[in-house]
N, C-alpha and C. Protein backbone atom coordinates (compact mmCIF):
# COMPACT_ATOMS: atom_id res chain seq x y z
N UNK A 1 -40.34 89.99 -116.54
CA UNK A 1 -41.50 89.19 -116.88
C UNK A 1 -41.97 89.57 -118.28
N UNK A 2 -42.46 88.31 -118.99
CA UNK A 2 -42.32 88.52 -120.51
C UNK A 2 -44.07 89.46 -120.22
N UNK A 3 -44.68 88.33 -119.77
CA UNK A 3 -46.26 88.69 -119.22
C UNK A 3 -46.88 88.00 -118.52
N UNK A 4 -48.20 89.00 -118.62
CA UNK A 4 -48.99 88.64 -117.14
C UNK A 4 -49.30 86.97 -116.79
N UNK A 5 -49.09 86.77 -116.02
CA UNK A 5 -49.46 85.22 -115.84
C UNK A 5 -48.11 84.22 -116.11
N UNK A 6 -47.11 84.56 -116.56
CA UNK A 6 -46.46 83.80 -117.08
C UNK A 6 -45.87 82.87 -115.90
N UNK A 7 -45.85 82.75 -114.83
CA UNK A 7 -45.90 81.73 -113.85
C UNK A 7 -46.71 80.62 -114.32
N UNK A 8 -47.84 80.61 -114.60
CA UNK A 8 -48.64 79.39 -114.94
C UNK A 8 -48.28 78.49 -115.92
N UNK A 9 -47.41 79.37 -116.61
CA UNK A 9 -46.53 78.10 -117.73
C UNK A 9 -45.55 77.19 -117.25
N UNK A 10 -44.80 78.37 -116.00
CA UNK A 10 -43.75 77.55 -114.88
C UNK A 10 -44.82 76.19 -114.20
N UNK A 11 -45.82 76.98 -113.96
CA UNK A 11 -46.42 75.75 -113.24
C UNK A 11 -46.77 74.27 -114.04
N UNK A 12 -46.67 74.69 -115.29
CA UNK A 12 -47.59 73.61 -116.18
C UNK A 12 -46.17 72.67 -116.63
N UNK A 13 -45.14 73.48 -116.65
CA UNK A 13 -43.74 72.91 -117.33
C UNK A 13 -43.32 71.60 -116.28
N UNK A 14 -43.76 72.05 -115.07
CA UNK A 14 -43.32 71.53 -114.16
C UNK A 14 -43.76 70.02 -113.61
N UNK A 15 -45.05 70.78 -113.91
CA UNK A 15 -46.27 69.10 -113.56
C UNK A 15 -46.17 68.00 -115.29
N UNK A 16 -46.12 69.20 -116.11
CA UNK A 16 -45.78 67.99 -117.74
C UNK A 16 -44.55 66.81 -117.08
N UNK A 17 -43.38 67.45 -115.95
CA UNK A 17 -42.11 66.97 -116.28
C UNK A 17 -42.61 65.69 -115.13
N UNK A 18 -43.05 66.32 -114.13
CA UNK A 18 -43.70 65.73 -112.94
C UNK A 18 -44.56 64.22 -113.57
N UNK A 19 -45.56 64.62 -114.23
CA UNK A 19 -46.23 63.86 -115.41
C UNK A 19 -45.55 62.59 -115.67
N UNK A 20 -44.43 63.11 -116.49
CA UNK A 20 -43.76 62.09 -117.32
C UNK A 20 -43.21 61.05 -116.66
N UNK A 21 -42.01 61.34 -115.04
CA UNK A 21 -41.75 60.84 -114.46
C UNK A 21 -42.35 59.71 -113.59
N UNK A 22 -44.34 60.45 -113.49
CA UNK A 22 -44.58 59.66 -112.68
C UNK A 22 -45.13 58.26 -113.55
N UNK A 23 -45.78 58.75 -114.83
CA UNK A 23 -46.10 57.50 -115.72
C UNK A 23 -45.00 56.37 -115.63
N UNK A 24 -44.05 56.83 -116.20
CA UNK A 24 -42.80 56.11 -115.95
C UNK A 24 -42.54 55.18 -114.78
N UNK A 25 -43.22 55.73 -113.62
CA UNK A 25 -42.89 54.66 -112.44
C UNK A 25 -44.01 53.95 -112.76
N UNK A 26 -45.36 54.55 -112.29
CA UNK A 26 -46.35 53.83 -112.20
C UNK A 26 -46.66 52.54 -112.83
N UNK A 27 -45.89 52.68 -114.72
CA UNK A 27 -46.04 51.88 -115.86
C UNK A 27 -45.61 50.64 -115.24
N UNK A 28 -44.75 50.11 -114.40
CA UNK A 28 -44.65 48.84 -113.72
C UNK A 28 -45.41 47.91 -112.79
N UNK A 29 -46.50 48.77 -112.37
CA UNK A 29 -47.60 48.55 -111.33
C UNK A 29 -48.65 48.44 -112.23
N UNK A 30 -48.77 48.99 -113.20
CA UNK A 30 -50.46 49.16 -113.88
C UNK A 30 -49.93 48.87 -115.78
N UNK A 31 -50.94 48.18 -116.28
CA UNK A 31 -50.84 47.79 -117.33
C UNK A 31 -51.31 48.43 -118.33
N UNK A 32 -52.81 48.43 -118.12
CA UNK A 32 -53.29 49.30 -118.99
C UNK A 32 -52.92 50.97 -118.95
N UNK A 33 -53.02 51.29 -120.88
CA UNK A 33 -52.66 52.70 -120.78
C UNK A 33 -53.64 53.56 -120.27
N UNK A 34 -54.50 53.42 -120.19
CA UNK A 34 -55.62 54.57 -119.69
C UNK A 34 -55.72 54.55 -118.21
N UNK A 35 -56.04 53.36 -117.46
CA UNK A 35 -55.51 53.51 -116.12
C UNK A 35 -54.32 53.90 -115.69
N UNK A 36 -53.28 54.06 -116.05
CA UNK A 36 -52.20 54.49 -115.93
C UNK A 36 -52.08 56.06 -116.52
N UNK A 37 -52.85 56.70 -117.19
CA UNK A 37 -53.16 57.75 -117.40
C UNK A 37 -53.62 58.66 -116.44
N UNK A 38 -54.89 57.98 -115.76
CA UNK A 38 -55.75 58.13 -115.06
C UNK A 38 -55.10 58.60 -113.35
N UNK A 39 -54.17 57.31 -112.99
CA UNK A 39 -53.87 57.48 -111.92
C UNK A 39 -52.63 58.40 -111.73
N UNK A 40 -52.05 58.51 -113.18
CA UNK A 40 -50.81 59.43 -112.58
C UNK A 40 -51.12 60.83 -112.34
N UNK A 41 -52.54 61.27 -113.26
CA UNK A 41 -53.29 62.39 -113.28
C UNK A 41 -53.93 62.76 -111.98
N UNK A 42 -54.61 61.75 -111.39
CA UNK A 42 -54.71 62.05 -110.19
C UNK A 42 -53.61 62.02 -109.27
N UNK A 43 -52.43 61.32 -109.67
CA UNK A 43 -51.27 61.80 -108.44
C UNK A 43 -50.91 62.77 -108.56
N UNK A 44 -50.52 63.45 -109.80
CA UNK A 44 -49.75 65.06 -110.02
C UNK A 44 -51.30 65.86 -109.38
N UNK A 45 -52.32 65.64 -109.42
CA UNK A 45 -53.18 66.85 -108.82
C UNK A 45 -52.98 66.96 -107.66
N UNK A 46 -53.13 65.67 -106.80
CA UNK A 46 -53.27 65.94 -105.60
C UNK A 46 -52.15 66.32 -105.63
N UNK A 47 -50.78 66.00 -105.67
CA UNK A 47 -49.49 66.52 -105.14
C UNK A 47 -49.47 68.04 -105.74
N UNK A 48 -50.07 68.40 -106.80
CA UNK A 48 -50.28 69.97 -106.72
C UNK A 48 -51.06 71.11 -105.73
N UNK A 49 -52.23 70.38 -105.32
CA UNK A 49 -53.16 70.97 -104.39
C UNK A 49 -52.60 70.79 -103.22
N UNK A 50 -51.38 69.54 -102.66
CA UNK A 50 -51.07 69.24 -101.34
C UNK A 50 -49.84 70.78 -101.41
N UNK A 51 -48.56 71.27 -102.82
CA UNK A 51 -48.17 72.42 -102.77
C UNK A 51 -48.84 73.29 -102.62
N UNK A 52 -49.72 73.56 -102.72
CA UNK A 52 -50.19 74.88 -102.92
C UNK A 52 -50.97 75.08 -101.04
N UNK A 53 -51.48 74.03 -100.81
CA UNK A 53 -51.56 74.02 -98.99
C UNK A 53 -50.43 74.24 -98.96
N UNK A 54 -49.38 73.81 -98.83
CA UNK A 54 -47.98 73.95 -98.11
C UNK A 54 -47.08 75.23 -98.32
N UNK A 55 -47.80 76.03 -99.80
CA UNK A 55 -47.42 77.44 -99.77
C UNK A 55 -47.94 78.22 -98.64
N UNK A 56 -49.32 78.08 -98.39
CA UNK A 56 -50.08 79.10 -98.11
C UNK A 56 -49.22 78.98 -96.32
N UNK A 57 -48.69 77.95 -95.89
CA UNK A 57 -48.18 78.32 -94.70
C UNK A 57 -46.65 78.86 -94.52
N UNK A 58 -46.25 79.44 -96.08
CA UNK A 58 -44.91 79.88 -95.70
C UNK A 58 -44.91 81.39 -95.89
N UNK A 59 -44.52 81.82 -95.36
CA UNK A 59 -44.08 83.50 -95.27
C UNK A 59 -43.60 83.84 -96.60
N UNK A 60 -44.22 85.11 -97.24
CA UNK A 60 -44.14 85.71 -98.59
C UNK A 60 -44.44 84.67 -100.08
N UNK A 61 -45.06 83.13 -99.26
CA UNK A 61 -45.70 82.43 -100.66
C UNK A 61 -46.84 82.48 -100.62
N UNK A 62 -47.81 82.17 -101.79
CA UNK A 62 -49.16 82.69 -101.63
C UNK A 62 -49.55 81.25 -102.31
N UNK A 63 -50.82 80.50 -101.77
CA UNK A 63 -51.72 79.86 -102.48
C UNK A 63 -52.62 80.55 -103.40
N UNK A 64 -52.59 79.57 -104.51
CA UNK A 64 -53.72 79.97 -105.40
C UNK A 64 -53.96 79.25 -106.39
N UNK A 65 -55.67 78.83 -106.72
CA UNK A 65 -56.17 77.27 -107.17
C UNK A 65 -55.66 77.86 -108.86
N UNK A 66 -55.52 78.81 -109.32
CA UNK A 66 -55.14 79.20 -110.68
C UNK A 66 -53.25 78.13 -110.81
N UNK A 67 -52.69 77.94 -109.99
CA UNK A 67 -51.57 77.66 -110.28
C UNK A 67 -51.92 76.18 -110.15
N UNK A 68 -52.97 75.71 -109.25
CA UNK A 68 -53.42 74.15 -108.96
C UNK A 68 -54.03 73.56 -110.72
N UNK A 69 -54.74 74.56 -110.83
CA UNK A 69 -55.04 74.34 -112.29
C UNK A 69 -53.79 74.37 -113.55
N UNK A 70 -52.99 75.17 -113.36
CA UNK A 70 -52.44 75.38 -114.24
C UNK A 70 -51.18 73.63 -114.12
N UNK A 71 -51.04 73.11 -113.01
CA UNK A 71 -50.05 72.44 -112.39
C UNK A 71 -50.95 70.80 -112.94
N UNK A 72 -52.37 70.87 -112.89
CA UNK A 72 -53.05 69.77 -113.52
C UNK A 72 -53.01 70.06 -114.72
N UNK A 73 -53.14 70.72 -115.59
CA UNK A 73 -53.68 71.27 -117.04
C UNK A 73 -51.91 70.38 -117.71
N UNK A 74 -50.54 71.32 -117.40
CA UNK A 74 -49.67 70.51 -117.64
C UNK A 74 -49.25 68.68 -117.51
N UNK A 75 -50.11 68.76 -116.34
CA UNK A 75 -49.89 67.36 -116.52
C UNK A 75 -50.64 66.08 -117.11
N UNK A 76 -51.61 66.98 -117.44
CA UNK A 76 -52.64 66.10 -118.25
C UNK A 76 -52.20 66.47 -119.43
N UNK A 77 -51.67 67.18 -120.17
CA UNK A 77 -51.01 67.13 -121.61
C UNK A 77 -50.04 66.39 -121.45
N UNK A 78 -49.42 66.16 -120.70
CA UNK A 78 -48.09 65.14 -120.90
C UNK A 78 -48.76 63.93 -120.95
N UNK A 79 -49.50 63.33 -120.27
CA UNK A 79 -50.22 62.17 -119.92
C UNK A 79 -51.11 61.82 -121.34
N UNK A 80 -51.61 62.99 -122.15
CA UNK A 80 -52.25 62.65 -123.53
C UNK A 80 -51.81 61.75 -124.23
N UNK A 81 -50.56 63.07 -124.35
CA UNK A 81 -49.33 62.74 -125.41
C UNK A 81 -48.72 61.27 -124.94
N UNK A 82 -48.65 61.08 -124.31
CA UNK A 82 -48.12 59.87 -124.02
C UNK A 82 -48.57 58.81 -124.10
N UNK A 83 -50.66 59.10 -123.81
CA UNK A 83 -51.17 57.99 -123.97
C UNK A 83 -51.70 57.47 -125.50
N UNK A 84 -51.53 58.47 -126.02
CA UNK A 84 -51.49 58.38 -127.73
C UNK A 84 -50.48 58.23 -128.17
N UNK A 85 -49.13 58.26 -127.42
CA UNK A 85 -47.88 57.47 -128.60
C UNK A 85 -48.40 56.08 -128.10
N UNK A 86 -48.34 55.59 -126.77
CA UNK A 86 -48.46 54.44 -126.46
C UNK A 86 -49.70 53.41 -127.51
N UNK A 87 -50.79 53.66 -127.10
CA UNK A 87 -51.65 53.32 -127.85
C UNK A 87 -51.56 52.72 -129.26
N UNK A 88 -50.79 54.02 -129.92
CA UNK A 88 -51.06 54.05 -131.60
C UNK A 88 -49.73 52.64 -131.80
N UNK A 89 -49.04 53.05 -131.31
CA UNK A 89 -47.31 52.07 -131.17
C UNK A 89 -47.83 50.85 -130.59
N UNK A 90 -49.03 50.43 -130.03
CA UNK A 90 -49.45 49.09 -129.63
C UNK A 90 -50.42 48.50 -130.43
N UNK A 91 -51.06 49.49 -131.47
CA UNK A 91 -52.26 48.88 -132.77
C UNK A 91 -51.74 48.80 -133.81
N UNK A 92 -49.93 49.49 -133.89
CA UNK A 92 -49.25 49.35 -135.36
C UNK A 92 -49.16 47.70 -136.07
C-alpha cells in the first residue's frame, strides 16, 4: 500500500468508469445534458450504497459510508467532465 486510504481512489476509479458507462446508456432515454447528469448520479449512488449494504453481509468485508462517498465523489467527476464537453460542443 502506497498509503493510507488509498482504497478510496479504487473506489472513485471505479464509479468514474461506472459513471461513464451509465451516461452512455441513459443518453438514449433522456435528452437533456443536465438531467442526464443528474440521473446517472443518482444511479451510481444508490448502486454504491446498495454495495456497501451487500458488503456488510459478507464475511471478512466491511461496510463503510467513507467508500459510499468516495464511490459518489468519482462519479460525479466523470459526470462533470462530461457534462462540460457536452455542453461547450453543443454552443460551438
Amino acid at each position: 500500500m502506497w498509503f493510507e486510504h488509498q482504497d478510496k481512489l479504487y473506489h472513485a476509479g471505479a464509479y468514474f468508469i461506472l459513471a461513464l458507462f451509465a451516461w452512455r446508456f441513459l443518453k438514449h432515454f433522456i435528452a437533456k445534458p443536465w438531467l442526464l447528469a443528474v440521473v446517472s448520479l443518482i444511479f451510481c449512488s444508490l448502486y454504491g450504497i446498495s454495495d456497501e449494504w451487500h458488503q456488510s453481509f459478507v464475511d471478512g468485508r466491511s461496510s463503510d459510508v467513507y467508500d459510499w462517498i468516495a464511490d459518489t465523489i468519482g462519479a460525479a467527476i466523470a459526470l462533470f467532465v462530461l457534462y462540460k464537453f457536452t455542453t461547450r460542443a453543443r454552443f460551438r
